[in-house]
N, C-alpha and C. Protein backbone atom coordinates (compact mmCIF):
# COMPACT_ATOMS: atom_id res chain seq x y z
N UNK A 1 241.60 39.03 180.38
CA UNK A 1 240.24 39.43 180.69
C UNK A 1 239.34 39.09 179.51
N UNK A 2 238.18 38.75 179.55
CA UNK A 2 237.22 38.54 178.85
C UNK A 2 236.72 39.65 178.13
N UNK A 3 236.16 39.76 177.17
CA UNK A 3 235.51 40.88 176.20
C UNK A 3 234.22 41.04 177.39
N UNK A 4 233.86 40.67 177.67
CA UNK A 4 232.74 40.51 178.89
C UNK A 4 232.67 41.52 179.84
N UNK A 5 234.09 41.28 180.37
CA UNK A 5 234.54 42.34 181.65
C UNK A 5 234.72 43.35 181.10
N UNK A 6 235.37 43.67 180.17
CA UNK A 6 235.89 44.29 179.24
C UNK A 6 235.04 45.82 179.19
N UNK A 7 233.87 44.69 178.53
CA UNK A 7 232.55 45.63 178.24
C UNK A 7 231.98 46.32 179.42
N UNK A 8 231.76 44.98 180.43
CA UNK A 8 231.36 45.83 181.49
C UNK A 8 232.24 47.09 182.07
N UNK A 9 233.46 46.81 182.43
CA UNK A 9 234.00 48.08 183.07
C UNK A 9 233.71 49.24 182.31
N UNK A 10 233.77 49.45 180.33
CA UNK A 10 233.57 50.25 179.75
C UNK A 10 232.11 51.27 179.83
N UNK A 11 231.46 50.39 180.10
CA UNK A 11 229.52 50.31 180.83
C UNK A 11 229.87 51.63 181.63
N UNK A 12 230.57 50.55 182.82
CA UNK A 12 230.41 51.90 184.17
C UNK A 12 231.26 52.97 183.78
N UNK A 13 232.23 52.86 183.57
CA UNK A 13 232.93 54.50 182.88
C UNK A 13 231.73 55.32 182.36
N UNK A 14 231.11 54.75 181.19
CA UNK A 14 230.01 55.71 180.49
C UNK A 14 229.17 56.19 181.87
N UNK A 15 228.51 55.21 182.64
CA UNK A 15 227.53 56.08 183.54
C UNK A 15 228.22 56.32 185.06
N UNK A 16 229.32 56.38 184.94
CA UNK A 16 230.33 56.93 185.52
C UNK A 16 230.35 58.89 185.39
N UNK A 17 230.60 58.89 183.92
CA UNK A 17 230.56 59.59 183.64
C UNK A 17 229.51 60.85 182.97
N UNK A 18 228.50 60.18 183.39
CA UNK A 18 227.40 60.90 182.56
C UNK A 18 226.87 62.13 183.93
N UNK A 19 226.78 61.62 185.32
CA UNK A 19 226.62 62.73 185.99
C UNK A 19 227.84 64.26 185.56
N UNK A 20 229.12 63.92 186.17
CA UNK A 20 230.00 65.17 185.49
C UNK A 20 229.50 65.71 184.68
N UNK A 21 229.41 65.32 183.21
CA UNK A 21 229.08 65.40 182.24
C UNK A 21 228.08 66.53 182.09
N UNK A 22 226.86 65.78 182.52
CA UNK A 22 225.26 66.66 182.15
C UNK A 22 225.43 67.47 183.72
N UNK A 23 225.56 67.43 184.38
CA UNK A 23 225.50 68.93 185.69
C UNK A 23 226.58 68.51 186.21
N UNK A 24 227.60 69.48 186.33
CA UNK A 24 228.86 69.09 186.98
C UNK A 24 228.43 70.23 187.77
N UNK A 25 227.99 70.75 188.32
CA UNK A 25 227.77 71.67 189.68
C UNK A 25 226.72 70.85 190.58
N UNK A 26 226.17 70.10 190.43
CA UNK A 26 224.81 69.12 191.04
C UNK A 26 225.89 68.02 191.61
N UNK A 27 226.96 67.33 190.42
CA UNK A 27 227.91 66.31 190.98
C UNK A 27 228.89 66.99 191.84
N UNK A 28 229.07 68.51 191.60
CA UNK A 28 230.17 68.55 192.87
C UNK A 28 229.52 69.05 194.35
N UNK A 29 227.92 69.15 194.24
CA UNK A 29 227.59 69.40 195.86
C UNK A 29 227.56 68.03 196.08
N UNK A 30 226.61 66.73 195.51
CA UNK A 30 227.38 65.68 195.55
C UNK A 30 227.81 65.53 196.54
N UNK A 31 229.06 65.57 195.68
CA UNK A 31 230.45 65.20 196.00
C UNK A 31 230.88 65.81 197.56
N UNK A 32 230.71 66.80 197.68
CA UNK A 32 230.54 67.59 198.70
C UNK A 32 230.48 66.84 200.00
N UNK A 33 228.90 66.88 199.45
CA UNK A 33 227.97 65.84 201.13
C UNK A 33 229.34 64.58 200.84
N UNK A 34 229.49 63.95 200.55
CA UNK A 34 229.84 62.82 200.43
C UNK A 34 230.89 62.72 201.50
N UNK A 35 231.64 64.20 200.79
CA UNK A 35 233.02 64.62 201.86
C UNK A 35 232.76 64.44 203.45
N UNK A 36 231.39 64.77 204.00
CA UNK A 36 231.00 65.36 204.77
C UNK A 36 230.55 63.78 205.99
N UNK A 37 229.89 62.99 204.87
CA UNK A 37 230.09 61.66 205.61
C UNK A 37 231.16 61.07 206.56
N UNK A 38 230.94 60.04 207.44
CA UNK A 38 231.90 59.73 207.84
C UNK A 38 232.01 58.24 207.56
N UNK A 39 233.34 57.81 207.41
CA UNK A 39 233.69 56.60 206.88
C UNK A 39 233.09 54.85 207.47
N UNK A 40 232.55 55.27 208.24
CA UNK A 40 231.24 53.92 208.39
C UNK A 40 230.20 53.93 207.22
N UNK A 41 229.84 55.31 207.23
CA UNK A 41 228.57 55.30 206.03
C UNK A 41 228.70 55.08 205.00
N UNK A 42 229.91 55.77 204.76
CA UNK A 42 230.87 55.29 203.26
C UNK A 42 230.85 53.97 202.52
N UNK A 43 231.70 53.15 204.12
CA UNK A 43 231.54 51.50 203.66
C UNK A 43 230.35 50.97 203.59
N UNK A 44 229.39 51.19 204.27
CA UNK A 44 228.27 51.00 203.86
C UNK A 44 227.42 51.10 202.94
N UNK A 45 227.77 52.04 202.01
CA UNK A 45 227.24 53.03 200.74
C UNK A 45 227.81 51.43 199.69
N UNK A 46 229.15 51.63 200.34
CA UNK A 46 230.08 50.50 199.63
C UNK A 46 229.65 49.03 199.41
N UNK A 47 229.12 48.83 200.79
CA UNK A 47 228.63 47.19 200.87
C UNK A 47 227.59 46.75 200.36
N UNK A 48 226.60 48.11 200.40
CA UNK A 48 225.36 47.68 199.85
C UNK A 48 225.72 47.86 198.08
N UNK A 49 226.41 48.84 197.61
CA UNK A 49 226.58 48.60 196.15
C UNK A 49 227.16 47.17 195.39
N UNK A 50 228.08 46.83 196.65
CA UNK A 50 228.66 45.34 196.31
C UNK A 50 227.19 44.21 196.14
N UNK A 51 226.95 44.59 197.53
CA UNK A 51 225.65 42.95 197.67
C UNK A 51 224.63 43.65 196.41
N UNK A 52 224.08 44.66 195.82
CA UNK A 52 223.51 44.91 194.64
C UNK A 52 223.57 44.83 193.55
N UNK A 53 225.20 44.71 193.35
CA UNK A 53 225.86 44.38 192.08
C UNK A 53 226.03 42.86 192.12
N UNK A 54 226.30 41.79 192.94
CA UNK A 54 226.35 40.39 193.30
C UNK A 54 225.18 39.93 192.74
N UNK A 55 223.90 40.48 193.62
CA UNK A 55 222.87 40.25 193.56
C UNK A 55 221.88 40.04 191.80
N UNK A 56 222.36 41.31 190.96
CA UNK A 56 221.76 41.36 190.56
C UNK A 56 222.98 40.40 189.10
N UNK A 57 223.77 40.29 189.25
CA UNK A 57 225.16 38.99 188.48
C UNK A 57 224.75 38.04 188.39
N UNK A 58 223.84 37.36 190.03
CA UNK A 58 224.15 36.19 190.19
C UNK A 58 222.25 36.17 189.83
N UNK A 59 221.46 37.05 189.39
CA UNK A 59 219.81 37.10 188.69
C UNK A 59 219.86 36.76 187.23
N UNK A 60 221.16 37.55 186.49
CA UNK A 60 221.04 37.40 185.35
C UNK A 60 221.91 36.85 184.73
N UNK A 61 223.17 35.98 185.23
CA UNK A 61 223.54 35.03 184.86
C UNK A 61 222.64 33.61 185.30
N UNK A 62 221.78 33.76 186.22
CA UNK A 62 221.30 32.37 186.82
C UNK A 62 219.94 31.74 185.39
């Protein structure tokens, strides 16, 4: 792996972790609703984070 990726995965851990962190009662209602979804919306939650993260790779590497 590249120092690149590297960095990045380390990135999202940090703001991964920063909700828990600063209100972990706010992240677990959250978390909650989330439960409460059903797994179409989910992937969807999913697809659009993908095409946003693509999107914005293929802005600032271009």
């Amino acid at each position: 792996m590249s120092d690149s990726l590297l960095m990045a995965l380390a990135l999202v851990l940090v703001i991964e972790g920063l909700m828990p962190f600063a209100s972990p009662s706010q992240w677990r209602r959250v978390f909650e609703e989330l439960l409460k979804m059903q797994d179409g919306q989910i992937r969807f939650i999913g697809l659009v984070s993908i095409v946003s993260g693509l999107l914005m790779l293929a802005f600032l590497a271009g």
